[in-house]
Protein backbone atom coordinates (compact mmCIF):
# COMPACT_ATOMS: atom_id res chain seq x y z
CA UNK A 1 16.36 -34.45 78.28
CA UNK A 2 14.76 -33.89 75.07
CA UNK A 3 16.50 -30.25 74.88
CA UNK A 4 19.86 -31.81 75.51
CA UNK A 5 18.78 -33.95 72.42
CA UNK A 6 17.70 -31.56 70.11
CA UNK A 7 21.01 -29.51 71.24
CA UNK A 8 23.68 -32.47 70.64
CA UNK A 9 22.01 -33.05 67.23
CA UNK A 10 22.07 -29.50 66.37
CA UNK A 11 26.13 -30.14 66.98
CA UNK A 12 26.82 -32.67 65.25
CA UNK A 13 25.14 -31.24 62.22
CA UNK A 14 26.91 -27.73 63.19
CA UNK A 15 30.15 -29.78 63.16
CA UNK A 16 29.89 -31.10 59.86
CA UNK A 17 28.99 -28.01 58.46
CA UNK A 18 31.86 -26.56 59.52
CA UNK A 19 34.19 -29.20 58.05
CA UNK A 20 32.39 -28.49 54.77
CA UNK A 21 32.88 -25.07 54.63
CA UNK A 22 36.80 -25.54 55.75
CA UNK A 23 37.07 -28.07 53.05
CA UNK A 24 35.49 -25.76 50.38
CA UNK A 25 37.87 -22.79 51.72
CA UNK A 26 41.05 -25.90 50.74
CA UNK A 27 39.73 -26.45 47.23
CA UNK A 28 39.10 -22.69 47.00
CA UNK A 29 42.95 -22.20 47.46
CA UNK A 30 43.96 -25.25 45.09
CA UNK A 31 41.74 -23.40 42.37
CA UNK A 32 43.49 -19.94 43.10
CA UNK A 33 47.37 -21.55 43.14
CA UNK A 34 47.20 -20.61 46.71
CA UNK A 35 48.12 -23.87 47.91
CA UNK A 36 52.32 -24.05 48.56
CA UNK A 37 53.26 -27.18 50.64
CA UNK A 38 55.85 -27.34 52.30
CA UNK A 39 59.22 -29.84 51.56
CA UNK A 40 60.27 -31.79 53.80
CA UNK A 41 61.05 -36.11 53.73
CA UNK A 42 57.63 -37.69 54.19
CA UNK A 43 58.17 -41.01 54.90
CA UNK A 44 54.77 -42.91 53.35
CA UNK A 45 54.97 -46.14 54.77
CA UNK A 46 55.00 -44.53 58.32
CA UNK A 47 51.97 -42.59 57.16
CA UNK A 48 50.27 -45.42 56.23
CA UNK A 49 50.91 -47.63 59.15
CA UNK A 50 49.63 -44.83 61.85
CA UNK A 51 46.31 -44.60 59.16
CA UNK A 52 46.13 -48.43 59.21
CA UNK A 53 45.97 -47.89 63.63
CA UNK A 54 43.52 -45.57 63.24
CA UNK A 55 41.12 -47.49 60.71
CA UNK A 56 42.11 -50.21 62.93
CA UNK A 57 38.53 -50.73 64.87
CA UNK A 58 36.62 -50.42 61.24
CA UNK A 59 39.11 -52.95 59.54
CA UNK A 60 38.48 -55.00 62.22
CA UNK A 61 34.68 -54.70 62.69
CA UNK A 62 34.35 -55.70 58.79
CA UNK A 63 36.55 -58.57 59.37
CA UNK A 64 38.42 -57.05 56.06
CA UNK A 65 41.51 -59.16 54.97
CA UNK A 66 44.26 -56.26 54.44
CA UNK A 67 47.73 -56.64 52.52
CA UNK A 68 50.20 -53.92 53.14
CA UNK A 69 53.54 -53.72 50.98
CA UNK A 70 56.48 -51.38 49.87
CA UNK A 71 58.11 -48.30 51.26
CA UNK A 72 58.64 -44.62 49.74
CA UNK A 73 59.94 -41.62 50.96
CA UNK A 74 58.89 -38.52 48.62
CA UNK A 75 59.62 -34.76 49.11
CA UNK A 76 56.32 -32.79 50.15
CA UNK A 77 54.05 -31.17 52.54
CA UNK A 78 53.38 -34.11 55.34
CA UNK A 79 50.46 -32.91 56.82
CA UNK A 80 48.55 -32.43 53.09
CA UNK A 81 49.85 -36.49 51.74
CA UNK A 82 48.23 -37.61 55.09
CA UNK A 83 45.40 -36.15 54.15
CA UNK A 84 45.37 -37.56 50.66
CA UNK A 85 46.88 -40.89 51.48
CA UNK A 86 43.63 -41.26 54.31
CA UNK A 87 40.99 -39.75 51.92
CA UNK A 88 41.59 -42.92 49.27
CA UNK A 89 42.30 -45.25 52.79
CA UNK A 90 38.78 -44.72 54.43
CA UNK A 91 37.17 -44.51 50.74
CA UNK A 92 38.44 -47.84 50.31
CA UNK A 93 37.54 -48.67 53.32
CA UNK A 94 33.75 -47.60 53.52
CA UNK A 95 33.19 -49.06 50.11
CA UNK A 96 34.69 -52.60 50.63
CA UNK A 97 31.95 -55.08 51.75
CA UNK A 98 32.26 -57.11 54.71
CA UNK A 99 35.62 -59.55 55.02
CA UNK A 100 36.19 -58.19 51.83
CA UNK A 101 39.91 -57.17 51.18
CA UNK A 102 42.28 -54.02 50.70
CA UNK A 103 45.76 -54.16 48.72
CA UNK A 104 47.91 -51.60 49.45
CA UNK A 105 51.31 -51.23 47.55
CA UNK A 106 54.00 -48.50 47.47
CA UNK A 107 56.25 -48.51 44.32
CA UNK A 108 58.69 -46.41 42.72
CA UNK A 109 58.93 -46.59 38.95
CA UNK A 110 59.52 -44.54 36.18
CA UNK A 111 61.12 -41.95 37.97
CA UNK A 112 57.36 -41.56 40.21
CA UNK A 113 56.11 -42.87 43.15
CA UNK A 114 52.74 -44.45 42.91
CA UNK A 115 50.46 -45.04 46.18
CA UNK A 116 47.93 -47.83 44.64
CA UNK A 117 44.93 -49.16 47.27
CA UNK A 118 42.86 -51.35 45.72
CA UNK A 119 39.36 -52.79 47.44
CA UNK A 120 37.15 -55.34 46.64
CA UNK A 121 33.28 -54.71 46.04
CA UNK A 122 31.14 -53.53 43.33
CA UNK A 123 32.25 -52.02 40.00
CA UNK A 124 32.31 -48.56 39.42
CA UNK A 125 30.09 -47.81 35.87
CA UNK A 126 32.76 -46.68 33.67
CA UNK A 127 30.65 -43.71 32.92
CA UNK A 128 31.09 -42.53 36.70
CA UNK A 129 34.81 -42.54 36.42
CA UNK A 130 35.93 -39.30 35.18
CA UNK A 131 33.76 -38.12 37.38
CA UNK A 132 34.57 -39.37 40.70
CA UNK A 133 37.16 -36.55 41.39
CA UNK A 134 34.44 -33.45 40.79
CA UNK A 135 32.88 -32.19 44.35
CA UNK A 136 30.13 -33.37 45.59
CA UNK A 137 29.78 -36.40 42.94
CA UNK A 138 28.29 -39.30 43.82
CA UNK A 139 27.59 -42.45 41.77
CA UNK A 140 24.91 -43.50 43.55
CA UNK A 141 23.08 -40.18 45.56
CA UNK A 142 20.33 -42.23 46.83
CA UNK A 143 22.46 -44.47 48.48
CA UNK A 144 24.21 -41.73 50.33
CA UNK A 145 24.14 -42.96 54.36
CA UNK A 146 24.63 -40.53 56.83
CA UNK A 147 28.60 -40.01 58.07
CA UNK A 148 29.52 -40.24 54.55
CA UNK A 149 31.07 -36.60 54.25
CA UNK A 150 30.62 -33.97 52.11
CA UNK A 151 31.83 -35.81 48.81
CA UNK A 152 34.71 -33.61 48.47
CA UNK A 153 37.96 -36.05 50.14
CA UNK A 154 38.08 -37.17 46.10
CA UNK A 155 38.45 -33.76 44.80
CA UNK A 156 40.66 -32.89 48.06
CA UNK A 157 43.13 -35.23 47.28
CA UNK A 158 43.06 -34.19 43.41
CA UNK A 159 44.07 -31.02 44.17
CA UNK A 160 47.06 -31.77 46.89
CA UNK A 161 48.21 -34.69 44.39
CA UNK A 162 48.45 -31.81 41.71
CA UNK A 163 50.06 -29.21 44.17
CA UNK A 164 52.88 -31.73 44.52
CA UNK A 165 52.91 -31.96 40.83
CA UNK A 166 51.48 -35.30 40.83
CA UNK A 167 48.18 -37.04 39.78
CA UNK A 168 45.31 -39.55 40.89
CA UNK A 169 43.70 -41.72 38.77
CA UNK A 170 40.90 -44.79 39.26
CA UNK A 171 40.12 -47.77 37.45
CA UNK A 172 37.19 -50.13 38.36
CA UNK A 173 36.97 -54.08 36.68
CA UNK A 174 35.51 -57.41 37.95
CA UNK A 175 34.94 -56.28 41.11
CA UNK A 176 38.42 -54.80 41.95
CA UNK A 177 38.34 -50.79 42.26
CA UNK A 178 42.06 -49.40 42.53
CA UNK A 179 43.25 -45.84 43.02
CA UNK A 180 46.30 -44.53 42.66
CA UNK A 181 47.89 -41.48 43.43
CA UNK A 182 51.63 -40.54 41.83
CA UNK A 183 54.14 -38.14 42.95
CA UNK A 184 57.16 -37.44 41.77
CA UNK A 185 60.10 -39.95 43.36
CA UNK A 186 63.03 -38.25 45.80
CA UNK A 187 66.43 -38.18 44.03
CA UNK A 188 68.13 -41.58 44.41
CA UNK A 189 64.93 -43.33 44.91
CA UNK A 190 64.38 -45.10 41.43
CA UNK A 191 64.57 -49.13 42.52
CA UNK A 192 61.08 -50.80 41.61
CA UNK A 193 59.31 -52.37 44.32
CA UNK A 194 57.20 -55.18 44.29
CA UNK A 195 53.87 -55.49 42.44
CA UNK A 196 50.71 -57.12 43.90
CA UNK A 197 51.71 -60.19 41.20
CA UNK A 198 55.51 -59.92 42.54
């Protein structure tokens, strides 16, 4: 029994490893150009919804209050904006205190469309900011809990946010941290939808 211990453990950890090095071998690609996604209609407010099932059991467990609003289509590589879109989702998630809350809005303005989730909970230093988006940056290491990750979803969804020819950006105040991640709007797409203060 204690073998089948030792061996499970030595899985998990084997596991994570491995989703390290594959996520080093993605950013290695972004810094080489070698990233090309593919273009196809990505429909973001059915990406967020099937994120929002899976998170369900965590959203729930926290007792977090969630608002949801908006819906964007952009032209991209699905399977890399799901990636993106969950990174800043379970960040948000992880780092919004118990029955907390979560905004979540999708807009299209200024000829871009802007994915903004914003979470409740402590404020980010503003000397951490820039910062947030390097690998393996933490603002905090010692209060790194096991399960975290790697510390590389932040610089993960830099880099696919740039392959699109887009950008992320952060901004931490009063207790409100909100991300947002910007893409360039589909042809035809240019009505604003509604702000948080709509």
């Amino acid at each position: 029994e204690e073998y089948q211990d030792v061996l499970a453990s030595n899985a998990e950890e084997l596991e994570r490893l491995s989703r390290t090095i594959a996520d080093m071998l993605f950013l290695a690609k972004a810094d080489n150009h070698l990233l090309v996604p593919t273009q196809e209609a990505v429909d973001l407010k059915a990406e967020m919804t099937s994120l929002l099932e899976f998170y369900e059991p965590l959203i729930e467990e926290k007792e977090l209050h969630l608002t949801f609003r908006g819906h964007v289509e952009v032209d991209g590589d699905r399977l890399m904006l799901r990636r993106a879109v969950g990174n800043l989702l379970s960040n948000a998630i992880r780092h919004t205190p118990e029955r907390g809350y979560i905004n979540i809005a999708l807009e299209v303005e200024g000829g871009q469309v802007s994915i903004r989730i914003e979470n409740s909970g402590e404020t980010i230093p503003s000397e951490h900011l820039p910062r947030l988006f390097d690998r393996f940056y933490r603002v905090d290491a010692s209060r790194q809990r096991a399960g975290e990750g790697s510390g590389l979803g932040l610089a993960i969804t830099k880099s696919i946010a740039l392959a699109h020819k887009g950008s992320v950006s952060v901004s931490s105040t009063d207790g409100v941290t909100s991300f947002s991640l910007r893409l360039p709007a589909r042809k035809g797409q240019l009505k604003r939808l509604p702000n948080f203060s709509d």
